[in-house]
PDB file of N, CA and C in Angstrom:
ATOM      1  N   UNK A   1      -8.670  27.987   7.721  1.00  0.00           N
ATOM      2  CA  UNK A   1      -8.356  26.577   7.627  1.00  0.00           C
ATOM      3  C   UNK A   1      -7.011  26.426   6.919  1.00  0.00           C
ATOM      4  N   UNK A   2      -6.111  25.322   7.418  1.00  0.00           N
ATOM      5  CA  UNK A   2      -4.884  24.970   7.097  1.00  0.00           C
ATOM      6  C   UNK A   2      -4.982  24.390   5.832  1.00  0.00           C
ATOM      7  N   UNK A   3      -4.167  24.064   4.609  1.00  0.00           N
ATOM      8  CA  UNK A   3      -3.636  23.551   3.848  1.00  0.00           C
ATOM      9  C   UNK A   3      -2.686  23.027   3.574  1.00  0.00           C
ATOM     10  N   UNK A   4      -2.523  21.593   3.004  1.00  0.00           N
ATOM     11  CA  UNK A   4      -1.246  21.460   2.498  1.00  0.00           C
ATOM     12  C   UNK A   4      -0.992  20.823   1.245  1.00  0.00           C
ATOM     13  N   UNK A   5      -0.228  21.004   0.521  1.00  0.00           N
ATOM     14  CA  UNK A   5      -0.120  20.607  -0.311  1.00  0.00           C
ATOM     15  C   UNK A   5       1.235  19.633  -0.418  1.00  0.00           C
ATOM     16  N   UNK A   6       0.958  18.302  -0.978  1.00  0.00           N
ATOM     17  CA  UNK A   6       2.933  17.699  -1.539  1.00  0.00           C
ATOM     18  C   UNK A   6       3.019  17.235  -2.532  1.00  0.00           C
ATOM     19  N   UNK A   7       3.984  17.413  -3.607  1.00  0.00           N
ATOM     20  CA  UNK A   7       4.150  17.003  -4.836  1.00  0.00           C
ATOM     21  C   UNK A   7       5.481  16.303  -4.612  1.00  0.00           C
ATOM     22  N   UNK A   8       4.640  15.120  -5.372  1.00  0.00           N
ATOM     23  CA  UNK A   8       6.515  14.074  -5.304  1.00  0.00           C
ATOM     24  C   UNK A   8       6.584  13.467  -6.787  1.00  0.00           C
ATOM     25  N   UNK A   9       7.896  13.854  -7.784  1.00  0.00           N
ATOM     26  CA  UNK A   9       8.044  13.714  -8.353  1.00  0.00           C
ATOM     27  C   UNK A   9       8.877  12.399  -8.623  1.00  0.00           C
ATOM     28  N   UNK A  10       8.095  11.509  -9.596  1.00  0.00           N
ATOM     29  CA  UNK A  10       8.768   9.906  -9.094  1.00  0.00           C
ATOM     30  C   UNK A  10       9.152   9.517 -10.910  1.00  0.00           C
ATOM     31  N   UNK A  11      10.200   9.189 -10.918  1.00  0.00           N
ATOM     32  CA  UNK A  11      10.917   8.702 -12.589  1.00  0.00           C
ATOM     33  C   UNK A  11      10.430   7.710 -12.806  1.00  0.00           C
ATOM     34  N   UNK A  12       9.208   7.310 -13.170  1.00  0.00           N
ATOM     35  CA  UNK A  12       8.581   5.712 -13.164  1.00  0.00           C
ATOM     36  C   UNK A  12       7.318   6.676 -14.066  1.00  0.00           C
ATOM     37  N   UNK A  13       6.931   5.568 -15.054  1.00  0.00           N
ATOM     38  CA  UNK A  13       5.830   5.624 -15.804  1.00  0.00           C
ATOM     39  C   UNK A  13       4.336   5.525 -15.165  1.00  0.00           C
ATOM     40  N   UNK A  14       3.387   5.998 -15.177  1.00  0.00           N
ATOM     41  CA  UNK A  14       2.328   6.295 -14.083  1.00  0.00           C
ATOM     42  C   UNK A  14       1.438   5.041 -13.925  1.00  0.00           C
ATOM     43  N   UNK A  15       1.727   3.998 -14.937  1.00  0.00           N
ATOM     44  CA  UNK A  15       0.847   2.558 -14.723  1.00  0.00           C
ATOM     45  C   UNK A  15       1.912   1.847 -13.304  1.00  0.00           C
ATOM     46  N   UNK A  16       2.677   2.131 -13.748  1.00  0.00           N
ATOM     47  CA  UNK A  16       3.653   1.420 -12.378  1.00  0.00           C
ATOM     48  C   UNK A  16       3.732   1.974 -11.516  1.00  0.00           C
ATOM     49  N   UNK A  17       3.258   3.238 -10.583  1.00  0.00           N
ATOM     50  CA  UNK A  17       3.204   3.764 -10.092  1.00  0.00           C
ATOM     51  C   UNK A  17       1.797   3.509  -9.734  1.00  0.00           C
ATOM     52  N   UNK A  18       1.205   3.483 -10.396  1.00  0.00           N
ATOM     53  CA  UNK A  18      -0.240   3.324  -9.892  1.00  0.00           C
ATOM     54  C   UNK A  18      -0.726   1.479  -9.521  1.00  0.00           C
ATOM     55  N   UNK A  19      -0.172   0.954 -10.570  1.00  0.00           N
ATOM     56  CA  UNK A  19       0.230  -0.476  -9.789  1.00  0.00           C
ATOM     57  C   UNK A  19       0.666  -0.721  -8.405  1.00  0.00           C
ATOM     58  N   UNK A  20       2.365  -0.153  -8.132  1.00  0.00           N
ATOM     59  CA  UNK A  20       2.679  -0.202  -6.671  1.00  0.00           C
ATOM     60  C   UNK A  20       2.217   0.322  -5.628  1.00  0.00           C
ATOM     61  N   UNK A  21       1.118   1.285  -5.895  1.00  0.00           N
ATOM     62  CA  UNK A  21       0.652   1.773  -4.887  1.00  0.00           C
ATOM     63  C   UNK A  21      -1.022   0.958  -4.913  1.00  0.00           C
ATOM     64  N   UNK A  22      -1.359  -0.212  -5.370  1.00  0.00           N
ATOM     65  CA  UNK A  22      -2.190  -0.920  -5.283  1.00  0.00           C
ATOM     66  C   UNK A  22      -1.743  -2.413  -4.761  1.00  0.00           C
ATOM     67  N   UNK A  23      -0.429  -2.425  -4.708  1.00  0.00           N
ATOM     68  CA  UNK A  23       0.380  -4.204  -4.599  1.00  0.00           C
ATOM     69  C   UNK A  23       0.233  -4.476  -2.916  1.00  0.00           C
ATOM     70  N   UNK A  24      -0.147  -5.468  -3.039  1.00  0.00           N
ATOM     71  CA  UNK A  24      -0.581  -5.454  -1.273  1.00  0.00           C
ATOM     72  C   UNK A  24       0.917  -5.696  -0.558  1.00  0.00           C
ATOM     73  N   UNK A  25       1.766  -7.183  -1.776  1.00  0.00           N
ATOM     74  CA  UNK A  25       2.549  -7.461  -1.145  1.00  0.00           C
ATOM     75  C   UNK A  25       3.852  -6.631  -1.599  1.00  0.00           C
ATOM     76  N   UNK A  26       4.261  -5.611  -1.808  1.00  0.00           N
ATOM     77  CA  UNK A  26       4.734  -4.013  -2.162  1.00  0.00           C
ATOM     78  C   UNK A  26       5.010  -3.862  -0.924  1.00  0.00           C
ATOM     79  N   UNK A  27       3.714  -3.270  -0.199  1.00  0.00           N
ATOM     80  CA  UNK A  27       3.373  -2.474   0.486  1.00  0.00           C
ATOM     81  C   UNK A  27       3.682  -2.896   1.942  1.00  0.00           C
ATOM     82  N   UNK A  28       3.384  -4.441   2.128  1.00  0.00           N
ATOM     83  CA  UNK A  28       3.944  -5.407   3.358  1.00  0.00           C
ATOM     84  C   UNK A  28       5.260  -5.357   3.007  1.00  0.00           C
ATOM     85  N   UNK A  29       6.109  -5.567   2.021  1.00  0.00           N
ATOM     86  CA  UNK A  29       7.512  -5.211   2.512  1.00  0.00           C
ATOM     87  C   UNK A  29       8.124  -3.759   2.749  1.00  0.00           C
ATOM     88  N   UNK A  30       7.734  -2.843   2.310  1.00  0.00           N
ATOM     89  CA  UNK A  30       8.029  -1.153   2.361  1.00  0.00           C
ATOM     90  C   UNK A  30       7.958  -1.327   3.556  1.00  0.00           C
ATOM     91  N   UNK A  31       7.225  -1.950   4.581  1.00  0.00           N
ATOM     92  CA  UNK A  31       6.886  -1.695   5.997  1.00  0.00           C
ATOM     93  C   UNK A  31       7.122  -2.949   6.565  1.00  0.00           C
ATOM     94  N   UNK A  32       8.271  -3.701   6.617  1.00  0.00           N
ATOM     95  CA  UNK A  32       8.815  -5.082   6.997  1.00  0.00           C
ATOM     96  C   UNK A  32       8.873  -5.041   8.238  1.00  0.00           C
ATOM     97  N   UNK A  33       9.441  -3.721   9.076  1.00  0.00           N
ATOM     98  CA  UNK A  33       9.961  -3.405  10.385  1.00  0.00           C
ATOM     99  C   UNK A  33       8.728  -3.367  11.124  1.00  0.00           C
ATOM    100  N   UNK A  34       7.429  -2.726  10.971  1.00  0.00           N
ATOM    101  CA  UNK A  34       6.253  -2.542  11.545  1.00  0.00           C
ATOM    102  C   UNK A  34       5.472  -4.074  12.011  1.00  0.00           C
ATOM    103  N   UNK A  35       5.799  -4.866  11.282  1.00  0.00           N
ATOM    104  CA  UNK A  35       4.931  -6.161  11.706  1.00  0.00           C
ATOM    105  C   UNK A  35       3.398  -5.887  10.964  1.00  0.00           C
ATOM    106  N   UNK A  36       3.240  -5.392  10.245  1.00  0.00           N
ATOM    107  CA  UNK A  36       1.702  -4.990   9.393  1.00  0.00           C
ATOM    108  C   UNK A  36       1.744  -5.921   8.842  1.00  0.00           C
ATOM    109  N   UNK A  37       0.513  -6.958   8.296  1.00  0.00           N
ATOM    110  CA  UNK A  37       0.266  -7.699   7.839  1.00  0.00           C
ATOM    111  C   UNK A  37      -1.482  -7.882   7.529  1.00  0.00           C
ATOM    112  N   UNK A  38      -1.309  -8.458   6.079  1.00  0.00           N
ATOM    113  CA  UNK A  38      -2.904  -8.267   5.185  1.00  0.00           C
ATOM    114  C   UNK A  38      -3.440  -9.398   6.308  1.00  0.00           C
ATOM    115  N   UNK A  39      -4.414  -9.603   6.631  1.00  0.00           N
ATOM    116  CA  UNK A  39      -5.071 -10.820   7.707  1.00  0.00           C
ATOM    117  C   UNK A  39      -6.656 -10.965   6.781  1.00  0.00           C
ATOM    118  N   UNK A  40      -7.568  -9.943   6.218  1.00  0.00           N
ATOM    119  CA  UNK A  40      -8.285 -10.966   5.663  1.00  0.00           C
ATOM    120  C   UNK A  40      -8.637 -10.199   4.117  1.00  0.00           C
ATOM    121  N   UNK A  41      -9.624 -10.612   3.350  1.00  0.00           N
ATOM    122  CA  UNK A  41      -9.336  -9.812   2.398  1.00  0.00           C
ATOM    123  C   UNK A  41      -8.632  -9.977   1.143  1.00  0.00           C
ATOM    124  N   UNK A  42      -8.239  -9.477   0.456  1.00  0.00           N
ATOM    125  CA  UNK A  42      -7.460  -9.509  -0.536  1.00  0.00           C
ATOM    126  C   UNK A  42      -6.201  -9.530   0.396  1.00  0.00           C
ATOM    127  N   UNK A  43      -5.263 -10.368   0.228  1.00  0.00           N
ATOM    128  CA  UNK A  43      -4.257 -10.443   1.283  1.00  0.00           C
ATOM    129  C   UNK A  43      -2.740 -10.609   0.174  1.00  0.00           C
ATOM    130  N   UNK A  44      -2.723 -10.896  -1.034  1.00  0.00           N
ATOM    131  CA  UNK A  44      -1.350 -10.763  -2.045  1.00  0.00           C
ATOM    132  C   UNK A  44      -1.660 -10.201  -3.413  1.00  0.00           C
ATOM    133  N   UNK A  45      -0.653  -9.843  -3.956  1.00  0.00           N
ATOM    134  CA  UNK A  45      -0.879  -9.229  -5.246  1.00  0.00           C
ATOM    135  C   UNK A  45      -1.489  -8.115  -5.490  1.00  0.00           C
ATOM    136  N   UNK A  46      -2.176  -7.512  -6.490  1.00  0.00           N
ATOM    137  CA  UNK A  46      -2.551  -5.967  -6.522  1.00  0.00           C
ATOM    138  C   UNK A  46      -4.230  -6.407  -6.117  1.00  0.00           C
ATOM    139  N   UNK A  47      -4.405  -5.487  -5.433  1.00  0.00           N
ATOM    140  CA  UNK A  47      -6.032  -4.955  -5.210  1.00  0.00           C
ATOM    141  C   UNK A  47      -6.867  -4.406  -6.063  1.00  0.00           C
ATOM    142  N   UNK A  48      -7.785  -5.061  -6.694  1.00  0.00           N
ATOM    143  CA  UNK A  48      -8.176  -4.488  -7.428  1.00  0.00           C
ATOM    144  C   UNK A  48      -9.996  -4.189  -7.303  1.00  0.00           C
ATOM    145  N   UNK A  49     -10.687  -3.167  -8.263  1.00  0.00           N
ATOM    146  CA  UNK A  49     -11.916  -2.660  -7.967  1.00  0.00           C
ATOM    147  C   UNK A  49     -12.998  -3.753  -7.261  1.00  0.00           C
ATOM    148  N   UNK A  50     -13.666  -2.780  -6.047  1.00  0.00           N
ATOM    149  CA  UNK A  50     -14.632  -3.977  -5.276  1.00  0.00           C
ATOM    150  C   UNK A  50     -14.068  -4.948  -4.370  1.00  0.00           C
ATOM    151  N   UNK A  51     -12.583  -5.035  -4.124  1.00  0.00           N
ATOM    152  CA  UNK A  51     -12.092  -5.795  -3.374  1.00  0.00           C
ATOM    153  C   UNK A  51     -11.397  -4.599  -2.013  1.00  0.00           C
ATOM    154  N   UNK A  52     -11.304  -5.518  -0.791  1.00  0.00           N
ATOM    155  CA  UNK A  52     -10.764  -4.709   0.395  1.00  0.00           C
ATOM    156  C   UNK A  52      -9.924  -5.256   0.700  1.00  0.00           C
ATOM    157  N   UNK A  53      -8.700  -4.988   1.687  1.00  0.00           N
ATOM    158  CA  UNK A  53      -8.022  -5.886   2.561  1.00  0.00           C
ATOM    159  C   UNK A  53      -8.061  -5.168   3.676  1.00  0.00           C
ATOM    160  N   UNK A  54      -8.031  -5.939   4.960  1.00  0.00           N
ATOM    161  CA  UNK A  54      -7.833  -5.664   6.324  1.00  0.00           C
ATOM    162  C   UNK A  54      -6.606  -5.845   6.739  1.00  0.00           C
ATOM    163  N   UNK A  55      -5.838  -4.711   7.102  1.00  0.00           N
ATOM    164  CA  UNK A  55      -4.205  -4.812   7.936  1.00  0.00           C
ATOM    165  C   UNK A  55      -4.239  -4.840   9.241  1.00  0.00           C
ATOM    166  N   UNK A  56      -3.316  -5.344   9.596  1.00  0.00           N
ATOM    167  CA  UNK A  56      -3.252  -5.890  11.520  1.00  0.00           C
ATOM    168  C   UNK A  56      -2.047  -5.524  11.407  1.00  0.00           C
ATOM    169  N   UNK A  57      -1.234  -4.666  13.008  1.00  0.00           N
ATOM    170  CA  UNK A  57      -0.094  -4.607  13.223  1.00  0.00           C
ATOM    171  C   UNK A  57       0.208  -5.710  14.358  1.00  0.00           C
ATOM    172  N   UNK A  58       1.108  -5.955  14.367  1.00  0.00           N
ATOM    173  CA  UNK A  58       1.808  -7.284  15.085  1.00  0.00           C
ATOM    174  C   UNK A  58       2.747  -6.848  16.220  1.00  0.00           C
ATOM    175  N   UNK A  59       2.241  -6.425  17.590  1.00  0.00           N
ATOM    176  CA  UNK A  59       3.555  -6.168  18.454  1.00  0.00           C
ATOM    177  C   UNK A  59       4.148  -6.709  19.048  1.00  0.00           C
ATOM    178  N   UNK A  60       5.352  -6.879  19.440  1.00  0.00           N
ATOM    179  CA  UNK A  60       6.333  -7.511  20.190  1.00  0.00           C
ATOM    180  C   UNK A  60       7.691  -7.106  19.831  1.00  0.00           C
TER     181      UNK A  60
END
């Protein structure tokens, strides 16, 4: 069986890091070009425990 491993070393303190990778609306702009968008759910701000959001991509 294959493995992989990736380590990414990021200059940011690990609450903010662990914040932005919980920010819904972060995460909808990192990916502006895709048309992804939160549709139901926790849909702005950070996600937090017990909560979900549902993403939809948008084509055209």
């Amino acid at each position: 069986m294959a493995r992989f491993r990736l380590v990414t070393d990021i200059a940011a303190p690990i609450d903010v890091c662990f914040d932005l990778a919980r920010d819904i609306d972060f995460h909808t702009r990192s990916l502006e070009g895709t048309g992804e968008r939160a549709v139901a759910g926790r849909t702005t701000g950070l996600i937090g425990p017990g909560e979900s959001v549902t993403w939809a991509s948008v084509s055209g």
